[in-house]
Protein backbone atom coordinates (compact mmCIF):
# COMPACT_ATOMS: atom_id res chain seq x y z
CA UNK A 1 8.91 14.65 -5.93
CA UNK A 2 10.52 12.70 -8.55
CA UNK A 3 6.49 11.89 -9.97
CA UNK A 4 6.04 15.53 -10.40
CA UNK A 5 9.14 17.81 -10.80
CA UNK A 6 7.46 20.57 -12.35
CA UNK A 7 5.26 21.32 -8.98
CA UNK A 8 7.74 20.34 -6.39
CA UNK A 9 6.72 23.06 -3.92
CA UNK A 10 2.90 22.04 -4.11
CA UNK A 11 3.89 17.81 -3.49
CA UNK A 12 6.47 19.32 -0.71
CA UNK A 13 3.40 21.05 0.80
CA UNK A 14 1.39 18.04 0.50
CA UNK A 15 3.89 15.73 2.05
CA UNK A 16 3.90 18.62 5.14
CA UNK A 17 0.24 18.74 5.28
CA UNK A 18 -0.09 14.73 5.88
CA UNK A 19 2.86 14.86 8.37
CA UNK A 20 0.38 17.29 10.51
CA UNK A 21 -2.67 15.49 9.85
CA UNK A 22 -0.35 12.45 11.01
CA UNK A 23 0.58 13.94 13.77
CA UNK A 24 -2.42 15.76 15.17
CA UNK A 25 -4.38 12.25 14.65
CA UNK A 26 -1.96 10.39 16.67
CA UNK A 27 -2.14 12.53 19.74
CA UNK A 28 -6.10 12.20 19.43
CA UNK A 29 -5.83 8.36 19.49
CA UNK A 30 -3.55 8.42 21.89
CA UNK A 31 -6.02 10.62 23.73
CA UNK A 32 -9.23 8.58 23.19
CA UNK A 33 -7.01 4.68 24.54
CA UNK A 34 -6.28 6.47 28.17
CA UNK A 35 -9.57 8.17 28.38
CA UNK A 36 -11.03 4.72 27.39
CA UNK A 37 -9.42 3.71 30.77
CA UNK A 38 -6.33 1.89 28.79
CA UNK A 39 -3.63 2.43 30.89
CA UNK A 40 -0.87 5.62 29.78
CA UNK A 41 1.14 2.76 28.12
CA UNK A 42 -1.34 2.02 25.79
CA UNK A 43 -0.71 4.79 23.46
CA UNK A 44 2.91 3.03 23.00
CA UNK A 45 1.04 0.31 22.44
CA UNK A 46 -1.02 2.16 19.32
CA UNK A 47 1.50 3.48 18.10
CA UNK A 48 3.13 0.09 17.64
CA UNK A 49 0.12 -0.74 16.04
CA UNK A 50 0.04 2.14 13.63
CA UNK A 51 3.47 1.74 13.24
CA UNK A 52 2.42 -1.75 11.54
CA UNK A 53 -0.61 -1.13 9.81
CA UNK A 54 1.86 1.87 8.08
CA UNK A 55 4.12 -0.65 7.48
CA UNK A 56 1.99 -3.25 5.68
CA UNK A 57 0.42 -0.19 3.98
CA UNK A 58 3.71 0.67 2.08
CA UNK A 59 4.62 -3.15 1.65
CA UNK A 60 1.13 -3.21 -0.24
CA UNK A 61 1.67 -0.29 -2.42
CA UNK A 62 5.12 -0.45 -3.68
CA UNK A 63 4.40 -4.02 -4.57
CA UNK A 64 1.37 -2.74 -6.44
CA UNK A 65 3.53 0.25 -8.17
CA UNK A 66 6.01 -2.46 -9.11
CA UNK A 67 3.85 -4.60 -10.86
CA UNK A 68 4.26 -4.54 -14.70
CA UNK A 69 6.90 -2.42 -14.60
CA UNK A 70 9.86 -3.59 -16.56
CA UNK A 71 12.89 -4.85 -14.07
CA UNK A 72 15.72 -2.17 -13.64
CA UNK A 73 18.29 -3.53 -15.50
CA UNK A 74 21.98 -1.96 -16.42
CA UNK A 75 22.31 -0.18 -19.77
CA UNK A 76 24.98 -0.99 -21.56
CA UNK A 77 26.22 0.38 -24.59
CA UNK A 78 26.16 -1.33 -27.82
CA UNK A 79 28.86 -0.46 -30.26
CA UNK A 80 27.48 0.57 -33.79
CA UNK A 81 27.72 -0.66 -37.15
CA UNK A 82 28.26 1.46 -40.26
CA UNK A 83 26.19 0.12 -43.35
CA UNK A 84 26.93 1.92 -46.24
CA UNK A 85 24.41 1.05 -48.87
C-alpha cells in the first residue's frame, strides 16, 4: 500500500484477490498429487515445496527492488550558516 496510497482500497482488493487465487490453486494441486496416486501426505509435501519456490520468489525480487537504490541511511541535521553578503 505504501507504492500507491492514493488507491489503497483497489491494491487491498488486489492483495485479497491473489490470497483466493492462492488458495483455491493450492487445494487443486493438492487435489491433482493424491489423485496422481501420491499418497494424502504428499500435499504436505507440495506445500513445502510451494512454500520454497515462494520463498526464493521474494528473495529474488526484493533483491531486484533493492538494486540501485541508495542505502537507508540516518538523516541528520546540519546546523546552518548565516552569510550575509
Amino acid at each position: 500500500m505504501s507504492k500507491a496510497p492514493d488507491n489503497a482500497s483497489l491494491v487491498s482488493a488486489a492483495v485479497q484477490s491473489a490470497f483466493n487465487i492462492a488458495n483455491s490453486l493450492g487445494a487443486y494441486l493438492g487435489g491433482l498429487v493424491i489423485s496422481a496416486g501420491l499418497g494424502y501426505t504428499s500435499p504436505v509435501w507440495l506445500g513445502a515445496l510451494l512454500a520454497l519456490a515462494g520463498l526464493v520468489l521474494a528473495v529474488v525480487l526484493t533483491a531486484t527492488t533493492r538494486r540501485g537504490q541508495a542505502p537507508v541511511t540516518q538523516f541528520v541535521p546540519q546546523p546552518q550558516l548565516n552569510h550575509r553578503e
